[in-house]
Protein backbone atom coordinates (compact mmCIF):
# COMPACT_ATOMS: atom_id res chain seq x y z
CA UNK A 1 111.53 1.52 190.72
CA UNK A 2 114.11 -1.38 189.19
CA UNK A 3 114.57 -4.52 191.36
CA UNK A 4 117.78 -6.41 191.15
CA UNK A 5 118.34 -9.87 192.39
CA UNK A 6 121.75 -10.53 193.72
CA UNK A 7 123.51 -14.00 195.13
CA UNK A 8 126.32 -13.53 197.40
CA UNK A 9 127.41 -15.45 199.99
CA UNK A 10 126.58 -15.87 203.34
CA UNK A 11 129.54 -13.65 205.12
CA UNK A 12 128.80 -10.92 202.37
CA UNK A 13 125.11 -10.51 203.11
CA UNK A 14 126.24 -10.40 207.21
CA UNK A 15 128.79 -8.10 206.44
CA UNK A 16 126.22 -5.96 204.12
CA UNK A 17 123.56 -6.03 207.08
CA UNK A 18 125.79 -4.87 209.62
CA UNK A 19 126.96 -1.97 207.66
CA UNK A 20 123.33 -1.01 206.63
CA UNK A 21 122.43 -1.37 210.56
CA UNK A 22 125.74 0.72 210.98
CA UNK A 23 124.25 3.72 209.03
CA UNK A 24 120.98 2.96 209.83
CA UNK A 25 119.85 2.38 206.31
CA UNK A 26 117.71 -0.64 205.10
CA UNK A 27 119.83 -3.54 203.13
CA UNK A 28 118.25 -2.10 199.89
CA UNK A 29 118.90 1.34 200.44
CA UNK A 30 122.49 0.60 201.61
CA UNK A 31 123.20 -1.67 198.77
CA UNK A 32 122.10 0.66 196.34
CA UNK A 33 124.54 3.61 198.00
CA UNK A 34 127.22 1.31 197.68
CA UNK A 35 126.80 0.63 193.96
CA UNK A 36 125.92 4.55 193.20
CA UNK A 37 129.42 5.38 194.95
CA UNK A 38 131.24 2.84 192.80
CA UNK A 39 129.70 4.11 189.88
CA UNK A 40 130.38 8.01 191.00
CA UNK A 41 134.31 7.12 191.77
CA UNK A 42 135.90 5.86 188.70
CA UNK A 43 139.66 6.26 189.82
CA UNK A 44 140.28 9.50 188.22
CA UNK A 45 139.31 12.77 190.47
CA UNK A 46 137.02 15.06 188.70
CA UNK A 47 138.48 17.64 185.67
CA UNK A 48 141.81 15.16 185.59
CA UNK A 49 141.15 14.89 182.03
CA UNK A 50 140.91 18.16 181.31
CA UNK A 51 144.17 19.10 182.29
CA UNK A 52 146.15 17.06 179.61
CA UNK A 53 148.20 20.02 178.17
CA UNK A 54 147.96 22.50 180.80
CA UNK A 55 151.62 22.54 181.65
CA UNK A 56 153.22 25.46 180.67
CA UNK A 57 157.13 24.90 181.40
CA UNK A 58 159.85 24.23 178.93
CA UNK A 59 161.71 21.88 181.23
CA UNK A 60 158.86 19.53 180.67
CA UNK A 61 160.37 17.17 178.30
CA UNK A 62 159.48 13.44 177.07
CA UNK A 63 162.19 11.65 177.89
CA UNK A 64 164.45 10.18 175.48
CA UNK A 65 163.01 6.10 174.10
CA UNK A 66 165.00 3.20 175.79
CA UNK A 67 166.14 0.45 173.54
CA UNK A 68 163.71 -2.49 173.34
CA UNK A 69 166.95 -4.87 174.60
CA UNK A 70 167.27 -3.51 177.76
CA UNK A 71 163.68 -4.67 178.17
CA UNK A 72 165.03 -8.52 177.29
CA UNK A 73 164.28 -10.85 180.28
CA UNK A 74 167.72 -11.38 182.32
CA UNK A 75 169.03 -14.47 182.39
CA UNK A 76 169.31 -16.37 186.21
CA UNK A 77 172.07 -18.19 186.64
């Protein structure tokens, strides 16, 4: 098994141990859940991608382009 070597600071690793001691895990083990569940959840739920195209209605239209000036920075006065 990999080791990895990781510097934090000192209100990290407290907060780390008391969460490991929460779930009764050992700092290793817990660590290692915590960077597997990162990993696992990458902001998109599962099969989101696979959708692109799947609506079937007609009244789903792109909307018509806005004119770049309207995007112009206002002017404060």
């Amino acid at each position: 098994m990999a080791q990895l070597s990781l510097y934090v600071d000192d209100s990290t690793l407290e907060d780390l141990r008391r969460d490991a001691a929460r779930e009764g895990k050992t700092l290793s083990k817990y660590a290692a859940g915590v960077l597997r569940e990162r990993k696992e959840r990458n902001g998109w739920p599962p099969g989101f991608f696979n959708l692109y195209g799947a609506c079937d209605d007609d009244t789903f239209v792109v909307p018509p382009e806005i004119p770049w000036e309207l995007d112009a920075p206002r002017k404060t006065l």
